[in-house]
PDB file of N, CA and C in Angstrom:
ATOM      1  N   UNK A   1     126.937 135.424  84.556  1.00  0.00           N
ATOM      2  CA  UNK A   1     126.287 136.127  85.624  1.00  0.00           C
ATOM      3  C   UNK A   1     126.267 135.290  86.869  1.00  0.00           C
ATOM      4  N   UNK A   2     125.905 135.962  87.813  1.00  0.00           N
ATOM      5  CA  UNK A   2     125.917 135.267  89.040  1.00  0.00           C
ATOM      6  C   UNK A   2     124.285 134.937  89.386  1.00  0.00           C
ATOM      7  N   UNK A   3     123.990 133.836  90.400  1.00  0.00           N
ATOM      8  CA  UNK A   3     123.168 133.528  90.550  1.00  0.00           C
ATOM      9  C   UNK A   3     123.102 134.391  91.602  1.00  0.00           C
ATOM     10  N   UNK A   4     122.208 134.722  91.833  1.00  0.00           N
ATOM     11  CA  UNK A   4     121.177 135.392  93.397  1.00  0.00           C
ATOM     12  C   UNK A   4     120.419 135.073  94.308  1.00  0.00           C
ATOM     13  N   UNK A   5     120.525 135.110  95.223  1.00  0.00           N
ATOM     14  CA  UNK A   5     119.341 134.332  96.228  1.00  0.00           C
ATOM     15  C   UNK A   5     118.407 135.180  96.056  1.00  0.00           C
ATOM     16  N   UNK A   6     116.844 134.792  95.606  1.00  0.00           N
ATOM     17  CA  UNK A   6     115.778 135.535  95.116  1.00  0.00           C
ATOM     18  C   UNK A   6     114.660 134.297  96.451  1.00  0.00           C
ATOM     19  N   UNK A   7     113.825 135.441  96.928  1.00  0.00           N
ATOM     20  CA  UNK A   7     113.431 134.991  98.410  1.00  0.00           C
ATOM     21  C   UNK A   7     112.053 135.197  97.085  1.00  0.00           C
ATOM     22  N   UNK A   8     110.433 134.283  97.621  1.00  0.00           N
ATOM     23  CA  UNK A   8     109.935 134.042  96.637  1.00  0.00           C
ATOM     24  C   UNK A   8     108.196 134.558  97.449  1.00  0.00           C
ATOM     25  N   UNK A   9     107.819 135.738  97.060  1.00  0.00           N
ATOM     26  CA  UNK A   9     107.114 136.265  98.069  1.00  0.00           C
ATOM     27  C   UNK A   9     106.050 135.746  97.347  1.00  0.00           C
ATOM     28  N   UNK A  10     104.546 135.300  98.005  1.00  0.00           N
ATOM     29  CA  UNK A  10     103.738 134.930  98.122  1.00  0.00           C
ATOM     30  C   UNK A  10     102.338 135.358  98.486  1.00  0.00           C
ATOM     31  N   UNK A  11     101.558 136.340  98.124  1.00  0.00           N
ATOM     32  CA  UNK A  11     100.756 136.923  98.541  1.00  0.00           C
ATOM     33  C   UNK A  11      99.319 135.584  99.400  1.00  0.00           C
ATOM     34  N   UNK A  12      99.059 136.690 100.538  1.00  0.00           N
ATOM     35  CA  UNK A  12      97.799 135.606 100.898  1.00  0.00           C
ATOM     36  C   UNK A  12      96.814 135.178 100.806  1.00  0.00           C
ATOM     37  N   UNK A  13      95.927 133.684 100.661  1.00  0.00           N
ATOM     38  CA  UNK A  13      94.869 133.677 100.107  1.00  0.00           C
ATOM     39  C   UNK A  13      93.917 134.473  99.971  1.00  0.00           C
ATOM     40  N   UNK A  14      93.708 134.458 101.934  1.00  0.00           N
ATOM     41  CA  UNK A  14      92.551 135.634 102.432  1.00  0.00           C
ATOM     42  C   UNK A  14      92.836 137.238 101.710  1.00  0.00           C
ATOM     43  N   UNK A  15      93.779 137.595 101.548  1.00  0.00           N
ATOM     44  CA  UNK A  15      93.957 139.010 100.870  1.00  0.00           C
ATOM     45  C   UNK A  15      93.742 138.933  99.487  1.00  0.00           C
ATOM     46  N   UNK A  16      93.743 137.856  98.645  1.00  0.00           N
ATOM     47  CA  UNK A  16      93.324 137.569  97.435  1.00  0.00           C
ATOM     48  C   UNK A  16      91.932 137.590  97.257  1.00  0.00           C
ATOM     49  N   UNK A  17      91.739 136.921  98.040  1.00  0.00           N
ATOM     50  CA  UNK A  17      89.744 136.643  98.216  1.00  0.00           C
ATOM     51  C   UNK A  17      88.937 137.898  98.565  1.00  0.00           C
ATOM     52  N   UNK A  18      89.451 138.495  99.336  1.00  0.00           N
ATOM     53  CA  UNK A  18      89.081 139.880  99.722  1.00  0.00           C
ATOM     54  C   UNK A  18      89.334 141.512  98.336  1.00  0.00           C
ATOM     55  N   UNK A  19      90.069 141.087  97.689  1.00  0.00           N
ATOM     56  CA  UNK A  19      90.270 141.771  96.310  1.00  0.00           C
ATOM     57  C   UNK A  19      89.738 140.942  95.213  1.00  0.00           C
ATOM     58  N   UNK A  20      89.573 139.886  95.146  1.00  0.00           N
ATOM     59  CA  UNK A  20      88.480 139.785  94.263  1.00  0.00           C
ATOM     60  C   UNK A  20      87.197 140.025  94.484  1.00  0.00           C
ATOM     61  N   UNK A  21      86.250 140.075  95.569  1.00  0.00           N
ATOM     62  CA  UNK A  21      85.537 140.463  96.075  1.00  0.00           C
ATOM     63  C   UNK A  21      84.938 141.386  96.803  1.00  0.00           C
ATOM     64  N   UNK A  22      85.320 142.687  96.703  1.00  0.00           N
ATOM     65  CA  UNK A  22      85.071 143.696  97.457  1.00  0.00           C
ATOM     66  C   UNK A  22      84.133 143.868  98.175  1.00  0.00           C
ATOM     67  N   UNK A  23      82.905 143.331  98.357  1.00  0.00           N
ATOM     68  CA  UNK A  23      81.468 143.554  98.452  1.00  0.00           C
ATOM     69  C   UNK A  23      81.419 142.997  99.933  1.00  0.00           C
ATOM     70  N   UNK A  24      82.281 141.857 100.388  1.00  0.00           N
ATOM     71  CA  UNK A  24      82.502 140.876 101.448  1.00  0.00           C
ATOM     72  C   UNK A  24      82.702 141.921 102.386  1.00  0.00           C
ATOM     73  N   UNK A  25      82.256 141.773 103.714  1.00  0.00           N
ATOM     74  CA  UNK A  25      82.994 142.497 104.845  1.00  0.00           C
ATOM     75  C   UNK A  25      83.176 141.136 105.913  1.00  0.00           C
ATOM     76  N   UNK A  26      83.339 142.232 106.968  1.00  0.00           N
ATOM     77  CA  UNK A  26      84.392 141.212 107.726  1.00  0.00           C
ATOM     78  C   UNK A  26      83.032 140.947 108.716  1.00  0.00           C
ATOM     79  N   UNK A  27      81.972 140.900 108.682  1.00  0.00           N
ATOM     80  CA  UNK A  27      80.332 140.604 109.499  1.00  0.00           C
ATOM     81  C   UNK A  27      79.991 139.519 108.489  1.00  0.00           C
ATOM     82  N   UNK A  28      80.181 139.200 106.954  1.00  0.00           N
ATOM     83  CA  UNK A  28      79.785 138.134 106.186  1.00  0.00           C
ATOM     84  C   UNK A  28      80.741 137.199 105.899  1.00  0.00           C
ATOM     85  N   UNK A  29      81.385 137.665 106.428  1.00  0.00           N
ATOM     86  CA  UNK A  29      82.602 136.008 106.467  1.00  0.00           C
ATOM     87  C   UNK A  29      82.226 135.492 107.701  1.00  0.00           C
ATOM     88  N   UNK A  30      81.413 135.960 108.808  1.00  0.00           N
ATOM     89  CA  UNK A  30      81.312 134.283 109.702  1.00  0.00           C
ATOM     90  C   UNK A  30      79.672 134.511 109.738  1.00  0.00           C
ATOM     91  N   UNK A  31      79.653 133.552 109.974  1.00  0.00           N
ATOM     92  CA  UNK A  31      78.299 132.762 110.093  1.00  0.00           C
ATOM     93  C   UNK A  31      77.377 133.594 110.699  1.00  0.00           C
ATOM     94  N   UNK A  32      76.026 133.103 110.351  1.00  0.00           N
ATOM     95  CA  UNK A  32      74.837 134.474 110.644  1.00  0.00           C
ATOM     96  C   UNK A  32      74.679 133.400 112.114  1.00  0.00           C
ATOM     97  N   UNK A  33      74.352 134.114 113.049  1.00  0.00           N
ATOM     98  CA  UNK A  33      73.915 133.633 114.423  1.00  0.00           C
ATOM     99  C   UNK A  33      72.405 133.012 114.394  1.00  0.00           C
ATOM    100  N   UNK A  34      72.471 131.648 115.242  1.00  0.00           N
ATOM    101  CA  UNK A  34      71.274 131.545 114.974  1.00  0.00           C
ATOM    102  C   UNK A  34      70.154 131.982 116.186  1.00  0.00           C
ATOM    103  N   UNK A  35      68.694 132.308 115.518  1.00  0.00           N
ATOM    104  CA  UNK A  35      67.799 133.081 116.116  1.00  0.00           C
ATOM    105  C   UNK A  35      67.293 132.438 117.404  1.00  0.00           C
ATOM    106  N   UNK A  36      67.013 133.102 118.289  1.00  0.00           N
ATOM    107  CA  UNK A  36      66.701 132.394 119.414  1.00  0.00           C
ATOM    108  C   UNK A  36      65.335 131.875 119.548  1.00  0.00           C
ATOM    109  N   UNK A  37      65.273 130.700 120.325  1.00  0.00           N
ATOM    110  CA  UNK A  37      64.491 129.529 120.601  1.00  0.00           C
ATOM    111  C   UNK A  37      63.033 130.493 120.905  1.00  0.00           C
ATOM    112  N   UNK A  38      63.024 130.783 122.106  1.00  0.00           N
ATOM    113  CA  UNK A  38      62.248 131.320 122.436  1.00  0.00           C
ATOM    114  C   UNK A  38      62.043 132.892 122.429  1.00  0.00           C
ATOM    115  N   UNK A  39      60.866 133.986 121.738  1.00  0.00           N
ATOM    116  CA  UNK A  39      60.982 135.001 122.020  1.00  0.00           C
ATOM    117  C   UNK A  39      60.517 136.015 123.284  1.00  0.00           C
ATOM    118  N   UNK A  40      59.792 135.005 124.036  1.00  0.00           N
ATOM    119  CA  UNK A  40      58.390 135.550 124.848  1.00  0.00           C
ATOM    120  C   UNK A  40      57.907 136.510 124.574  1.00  0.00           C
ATOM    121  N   UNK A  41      57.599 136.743 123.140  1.00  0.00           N
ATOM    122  CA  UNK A  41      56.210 137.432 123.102  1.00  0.00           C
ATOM    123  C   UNK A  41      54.939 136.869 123.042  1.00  0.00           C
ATOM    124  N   UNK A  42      54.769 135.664 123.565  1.00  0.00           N
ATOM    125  CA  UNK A  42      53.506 135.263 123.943  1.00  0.00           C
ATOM    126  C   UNK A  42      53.627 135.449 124.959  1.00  0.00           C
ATOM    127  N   UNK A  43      54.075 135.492 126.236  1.00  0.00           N
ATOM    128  CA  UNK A  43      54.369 135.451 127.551  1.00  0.00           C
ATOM    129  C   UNK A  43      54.203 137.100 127.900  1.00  0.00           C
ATOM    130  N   UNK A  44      54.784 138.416 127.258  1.00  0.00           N
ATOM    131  CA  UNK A  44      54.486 139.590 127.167  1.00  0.00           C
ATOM    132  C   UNK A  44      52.756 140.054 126.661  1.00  0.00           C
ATOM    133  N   UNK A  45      52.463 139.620 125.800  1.00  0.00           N
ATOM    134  CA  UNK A  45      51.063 139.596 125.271  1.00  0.00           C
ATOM    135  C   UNK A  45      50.217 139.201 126.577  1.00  0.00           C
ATOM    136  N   UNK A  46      50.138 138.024 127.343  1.00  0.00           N
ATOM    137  CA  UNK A  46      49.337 137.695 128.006  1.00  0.00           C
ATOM    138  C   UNK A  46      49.761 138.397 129.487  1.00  0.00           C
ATOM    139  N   UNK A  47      51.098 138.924 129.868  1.00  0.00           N
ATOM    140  CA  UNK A  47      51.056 140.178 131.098  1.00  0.00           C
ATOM    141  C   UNK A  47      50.524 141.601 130.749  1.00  0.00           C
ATOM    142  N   UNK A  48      50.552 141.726 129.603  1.00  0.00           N
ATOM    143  CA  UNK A  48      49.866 142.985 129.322  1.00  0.00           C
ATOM    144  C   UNK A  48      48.618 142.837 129.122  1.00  0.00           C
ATOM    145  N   UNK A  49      47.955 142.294 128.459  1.00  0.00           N
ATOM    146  CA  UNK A  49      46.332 141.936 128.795  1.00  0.00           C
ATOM    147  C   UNK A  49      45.853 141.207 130.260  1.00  0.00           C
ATOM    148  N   UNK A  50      46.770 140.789 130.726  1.00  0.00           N
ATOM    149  CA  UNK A  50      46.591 140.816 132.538  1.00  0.00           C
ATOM    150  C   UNK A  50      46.278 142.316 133.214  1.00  0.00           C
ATOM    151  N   UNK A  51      47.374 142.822 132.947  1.00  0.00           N
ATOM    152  CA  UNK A  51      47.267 144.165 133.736  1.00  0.00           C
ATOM    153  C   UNK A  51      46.584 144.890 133.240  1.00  0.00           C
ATOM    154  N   UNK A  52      45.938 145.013 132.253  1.00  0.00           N
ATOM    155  CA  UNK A  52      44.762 145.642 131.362  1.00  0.00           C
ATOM    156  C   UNK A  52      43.559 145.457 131.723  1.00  0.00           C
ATOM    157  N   UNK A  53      43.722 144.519 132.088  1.00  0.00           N
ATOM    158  CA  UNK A  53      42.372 143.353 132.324  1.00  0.00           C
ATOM    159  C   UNK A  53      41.466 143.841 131.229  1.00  0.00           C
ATOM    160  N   UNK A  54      42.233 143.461 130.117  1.00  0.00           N
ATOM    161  CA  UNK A  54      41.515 143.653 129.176  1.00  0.00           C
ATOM    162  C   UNK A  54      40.360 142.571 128.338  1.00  0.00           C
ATOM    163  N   UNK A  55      39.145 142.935 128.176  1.00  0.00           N
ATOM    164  CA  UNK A  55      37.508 141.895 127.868  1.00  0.00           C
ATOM    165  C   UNK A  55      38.666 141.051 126.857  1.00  0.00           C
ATOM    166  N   UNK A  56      38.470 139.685 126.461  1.00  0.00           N
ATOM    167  CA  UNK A  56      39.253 138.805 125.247  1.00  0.00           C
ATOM    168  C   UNK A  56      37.937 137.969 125.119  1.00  0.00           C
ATOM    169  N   UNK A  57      38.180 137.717 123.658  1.00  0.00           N
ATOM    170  CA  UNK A  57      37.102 136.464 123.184  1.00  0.00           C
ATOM    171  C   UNK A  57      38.240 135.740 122.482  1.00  0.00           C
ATOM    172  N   UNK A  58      37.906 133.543 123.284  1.00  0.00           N
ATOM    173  CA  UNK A  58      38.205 132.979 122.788  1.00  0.00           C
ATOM    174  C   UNK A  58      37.542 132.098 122.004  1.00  0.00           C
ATOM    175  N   UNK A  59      38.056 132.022 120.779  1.00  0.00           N
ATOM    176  CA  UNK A  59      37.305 131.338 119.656  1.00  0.00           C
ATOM    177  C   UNK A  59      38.140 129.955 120.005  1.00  0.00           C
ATOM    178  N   UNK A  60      37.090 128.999 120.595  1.00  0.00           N
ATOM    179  CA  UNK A  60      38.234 127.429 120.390  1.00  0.00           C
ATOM    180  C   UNK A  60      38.162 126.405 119.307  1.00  0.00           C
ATOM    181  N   UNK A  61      38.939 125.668 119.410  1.00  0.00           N
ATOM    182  CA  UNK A  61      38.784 124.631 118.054  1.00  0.00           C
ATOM    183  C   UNK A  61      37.749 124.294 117.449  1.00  0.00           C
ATOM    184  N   UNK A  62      36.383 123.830 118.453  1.00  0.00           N
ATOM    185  CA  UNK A  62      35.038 123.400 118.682  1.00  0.00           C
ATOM    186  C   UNK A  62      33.985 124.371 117.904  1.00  0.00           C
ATOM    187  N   UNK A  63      34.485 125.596 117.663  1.00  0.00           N
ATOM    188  CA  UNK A  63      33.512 126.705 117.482  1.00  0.00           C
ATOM    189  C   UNK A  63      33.142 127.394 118.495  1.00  0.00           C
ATOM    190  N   UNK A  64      33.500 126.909 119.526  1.00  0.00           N
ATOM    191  CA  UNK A  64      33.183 127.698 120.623  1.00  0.00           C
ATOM    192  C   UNK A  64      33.355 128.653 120.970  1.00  0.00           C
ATOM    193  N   UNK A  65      32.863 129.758 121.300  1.00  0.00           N
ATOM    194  CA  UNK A  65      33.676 131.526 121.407  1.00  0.00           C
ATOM    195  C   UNK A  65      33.402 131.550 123.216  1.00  0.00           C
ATOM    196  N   UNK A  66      34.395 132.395 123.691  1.00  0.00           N
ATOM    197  CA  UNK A  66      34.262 132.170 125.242  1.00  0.00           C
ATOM    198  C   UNK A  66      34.740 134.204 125.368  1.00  0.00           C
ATOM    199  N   UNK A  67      33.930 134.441 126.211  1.00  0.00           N
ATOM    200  CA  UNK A  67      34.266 135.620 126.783  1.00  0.00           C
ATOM    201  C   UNK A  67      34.817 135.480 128.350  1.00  0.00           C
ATOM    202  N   UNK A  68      35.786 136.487 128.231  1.00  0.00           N
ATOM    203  CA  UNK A  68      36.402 136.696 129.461  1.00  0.00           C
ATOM    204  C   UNK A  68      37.636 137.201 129.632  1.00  0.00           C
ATOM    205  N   UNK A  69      37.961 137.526 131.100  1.00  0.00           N
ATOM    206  CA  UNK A  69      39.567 138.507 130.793  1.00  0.00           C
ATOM    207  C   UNK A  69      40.594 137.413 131.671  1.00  0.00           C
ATOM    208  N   UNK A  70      41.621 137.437 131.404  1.00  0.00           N
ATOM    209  CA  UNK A  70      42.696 136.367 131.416  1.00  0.00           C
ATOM    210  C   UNK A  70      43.810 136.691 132.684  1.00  0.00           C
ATOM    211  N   UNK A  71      43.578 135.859 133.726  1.00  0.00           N
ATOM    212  CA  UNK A  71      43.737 135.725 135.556  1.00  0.00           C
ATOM    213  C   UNK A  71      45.198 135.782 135.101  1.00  0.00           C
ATOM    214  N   UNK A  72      45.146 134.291 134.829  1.00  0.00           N
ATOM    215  CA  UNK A  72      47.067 133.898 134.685  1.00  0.00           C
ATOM    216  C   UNK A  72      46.952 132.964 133.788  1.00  0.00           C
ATOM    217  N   UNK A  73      48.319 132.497 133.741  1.00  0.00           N
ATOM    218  CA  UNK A  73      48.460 131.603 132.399  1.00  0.00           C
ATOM    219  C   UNK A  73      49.618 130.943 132.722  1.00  0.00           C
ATOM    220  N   UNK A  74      49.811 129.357 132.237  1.00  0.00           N
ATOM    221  CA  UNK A  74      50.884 129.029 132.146  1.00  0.00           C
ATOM    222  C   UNK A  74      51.634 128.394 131.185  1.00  0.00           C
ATOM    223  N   UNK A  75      52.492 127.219 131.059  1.00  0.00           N
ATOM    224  CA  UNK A  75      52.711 126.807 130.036  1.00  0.00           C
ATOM    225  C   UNK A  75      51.878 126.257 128.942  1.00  0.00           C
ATOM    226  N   UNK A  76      50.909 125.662 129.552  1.00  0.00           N
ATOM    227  CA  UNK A  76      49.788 124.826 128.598  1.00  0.00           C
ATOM    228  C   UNK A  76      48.360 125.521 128.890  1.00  0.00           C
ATOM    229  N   UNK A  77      48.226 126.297 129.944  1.00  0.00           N
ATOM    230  CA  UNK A  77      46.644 126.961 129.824  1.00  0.00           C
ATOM    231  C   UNK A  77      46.484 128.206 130.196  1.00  0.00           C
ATOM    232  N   UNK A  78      45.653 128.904 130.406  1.00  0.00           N
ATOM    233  CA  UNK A  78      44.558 129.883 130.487  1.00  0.00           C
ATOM    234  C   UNK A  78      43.902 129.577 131.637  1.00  0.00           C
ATOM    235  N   UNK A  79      43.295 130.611 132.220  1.00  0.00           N
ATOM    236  CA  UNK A  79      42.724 130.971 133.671  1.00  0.00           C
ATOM    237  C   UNK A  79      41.925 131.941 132.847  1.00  0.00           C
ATOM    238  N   UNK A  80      40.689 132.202 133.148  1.00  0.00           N
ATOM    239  CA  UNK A  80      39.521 133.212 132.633  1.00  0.00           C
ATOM    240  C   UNK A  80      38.806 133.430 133.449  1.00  0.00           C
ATOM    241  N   UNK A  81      38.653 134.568 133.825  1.00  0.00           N
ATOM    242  CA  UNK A  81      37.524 135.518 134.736  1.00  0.00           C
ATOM    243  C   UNK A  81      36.409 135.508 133.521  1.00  0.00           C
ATOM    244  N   UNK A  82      35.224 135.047 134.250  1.00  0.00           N
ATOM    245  CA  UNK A  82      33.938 135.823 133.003  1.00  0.00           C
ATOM    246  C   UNK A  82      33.105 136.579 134.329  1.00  0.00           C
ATOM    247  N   UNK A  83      31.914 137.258 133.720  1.00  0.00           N
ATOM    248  CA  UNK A  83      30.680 137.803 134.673  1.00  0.00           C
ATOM    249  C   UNK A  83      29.966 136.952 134.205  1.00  0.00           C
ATOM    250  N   UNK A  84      29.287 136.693 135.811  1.00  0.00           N
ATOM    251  CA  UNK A  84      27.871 136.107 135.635  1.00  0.00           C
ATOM    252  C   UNK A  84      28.172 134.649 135.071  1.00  0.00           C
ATOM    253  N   UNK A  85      29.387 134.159 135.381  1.00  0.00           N
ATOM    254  CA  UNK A  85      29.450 132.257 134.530  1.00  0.00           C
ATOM    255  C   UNK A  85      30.444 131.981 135.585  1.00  0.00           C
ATOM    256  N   UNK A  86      30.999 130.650 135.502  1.00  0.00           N
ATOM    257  CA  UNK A  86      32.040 130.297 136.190  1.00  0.00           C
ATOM    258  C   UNK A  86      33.479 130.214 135.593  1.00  0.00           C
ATOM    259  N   UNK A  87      34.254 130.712 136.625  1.00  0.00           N
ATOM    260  CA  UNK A  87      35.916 130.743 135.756  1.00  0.00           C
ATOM    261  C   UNK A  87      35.983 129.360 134.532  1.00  0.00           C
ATOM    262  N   UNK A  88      37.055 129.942 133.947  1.00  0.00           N
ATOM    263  CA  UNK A  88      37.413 128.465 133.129  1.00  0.00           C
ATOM    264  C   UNK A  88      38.981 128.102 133.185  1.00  0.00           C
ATOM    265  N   UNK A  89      39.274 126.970 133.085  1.00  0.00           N
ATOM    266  CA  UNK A  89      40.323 126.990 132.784  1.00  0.00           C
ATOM    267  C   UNK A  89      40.846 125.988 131.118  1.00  0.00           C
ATOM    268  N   UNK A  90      41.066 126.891 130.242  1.00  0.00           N
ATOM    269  CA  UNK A  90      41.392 126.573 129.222  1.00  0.00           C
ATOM    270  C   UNK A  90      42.990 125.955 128.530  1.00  0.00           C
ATOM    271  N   UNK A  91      43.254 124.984 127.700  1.00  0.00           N
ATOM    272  CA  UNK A  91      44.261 124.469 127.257  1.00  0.00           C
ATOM    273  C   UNK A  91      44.507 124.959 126.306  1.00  0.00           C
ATOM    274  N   UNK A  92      45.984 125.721 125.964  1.00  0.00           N
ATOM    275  CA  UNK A  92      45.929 126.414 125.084  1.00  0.00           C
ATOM    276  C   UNK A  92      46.206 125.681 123.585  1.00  0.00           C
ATOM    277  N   UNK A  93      46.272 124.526 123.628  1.00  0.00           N
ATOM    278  CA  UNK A  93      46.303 123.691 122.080  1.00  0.00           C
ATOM    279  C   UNK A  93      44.648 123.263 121.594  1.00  0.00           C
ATOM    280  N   UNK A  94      43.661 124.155 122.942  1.00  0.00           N
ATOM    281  CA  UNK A  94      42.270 124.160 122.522  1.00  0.00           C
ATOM    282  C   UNK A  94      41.802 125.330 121.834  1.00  0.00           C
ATOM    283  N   UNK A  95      42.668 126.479 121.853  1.00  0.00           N
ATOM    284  CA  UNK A  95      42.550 127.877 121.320  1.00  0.00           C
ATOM    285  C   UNK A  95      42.781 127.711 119.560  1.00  0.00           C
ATOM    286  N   UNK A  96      41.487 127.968 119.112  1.00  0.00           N
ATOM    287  CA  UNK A  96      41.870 128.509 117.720  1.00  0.00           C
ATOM    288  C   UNK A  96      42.649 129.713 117.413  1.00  0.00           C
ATOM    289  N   UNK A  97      41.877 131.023 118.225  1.00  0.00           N
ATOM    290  CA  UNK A  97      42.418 132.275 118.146  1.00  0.00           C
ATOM    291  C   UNK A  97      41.677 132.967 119.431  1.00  0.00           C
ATOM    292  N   UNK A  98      42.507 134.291 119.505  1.00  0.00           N
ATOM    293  CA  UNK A  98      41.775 135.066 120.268  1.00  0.00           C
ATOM    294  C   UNK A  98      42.226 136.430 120.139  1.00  0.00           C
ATOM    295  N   UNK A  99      41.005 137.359 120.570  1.00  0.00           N
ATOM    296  CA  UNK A  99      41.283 138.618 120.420  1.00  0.00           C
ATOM    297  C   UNK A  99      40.608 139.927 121.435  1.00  0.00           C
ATOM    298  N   UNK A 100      41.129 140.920 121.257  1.00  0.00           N
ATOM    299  CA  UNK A 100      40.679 141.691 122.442  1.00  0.00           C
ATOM    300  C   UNK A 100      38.798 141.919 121.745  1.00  0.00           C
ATOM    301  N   UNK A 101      37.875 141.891 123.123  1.00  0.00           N
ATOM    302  CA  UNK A 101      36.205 142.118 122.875  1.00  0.00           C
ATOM    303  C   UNK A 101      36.261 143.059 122.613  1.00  0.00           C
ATOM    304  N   UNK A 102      37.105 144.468 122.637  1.00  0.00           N
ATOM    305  CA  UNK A 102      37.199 145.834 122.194  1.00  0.00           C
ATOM    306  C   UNK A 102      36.676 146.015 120.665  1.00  0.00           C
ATOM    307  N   UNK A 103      37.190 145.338 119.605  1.00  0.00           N
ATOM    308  CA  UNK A 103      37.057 144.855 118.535  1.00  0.00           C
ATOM    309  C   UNK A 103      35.944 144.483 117.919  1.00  0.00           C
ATOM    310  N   UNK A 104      35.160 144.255 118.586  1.00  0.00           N
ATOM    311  CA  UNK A 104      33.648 143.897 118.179  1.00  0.00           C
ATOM    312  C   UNK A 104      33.075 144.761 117.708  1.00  0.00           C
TER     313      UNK A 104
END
């Protein structure tokens, strides 16, 4: 017999991997994105209770509970309107929690 030139086909990894696996799509072969740093929803929370001017009680580290509605704010504090007391201006790594006076 004669010999033949026989060309020597090779199927591809990725098409192998993808038939053994059916379940894979083409969104789980790359990498999940990572979540962003910042969401500003603290920054949304405190413009909407601005424009609300909505009553807030802050409970601070101390035990201290503070009434009042919230001027402005920045990276590290609080601005508070009260009646009948004097403004404050609060640090917000002094905040235990806080919540709307509605709630009471």
């Amino acid at each position: 017999m004669e010999a033949a030139n026989r060309k020597l086909i090779r199927p591809s990894l990725n098409g192998m991997k993808d038939q053994m696996n059916p379940r894979r799509t083409a969104n789980q072969s790359q990498k999940k994105s990572v979540p962003p740093e910042q969401t500003h929803a603290e920054n949304f929370y405190y413009t909407k209770q601005m424009q609300a001017k909505t009553p807030m009680v802050f409970v601070l580290k101390d035990g201290e509970t503070l009434h009042g509605i919230i001027e402005w704010y920045d990276k590290c504090c609080l601005k508070i309107n009260r009646d009948g007391e004097p403004n404050l201006l609060i640090f917000k790594p002094n905040i235990k929690y806080m919540y709307k006076a509605d709630n009471e």
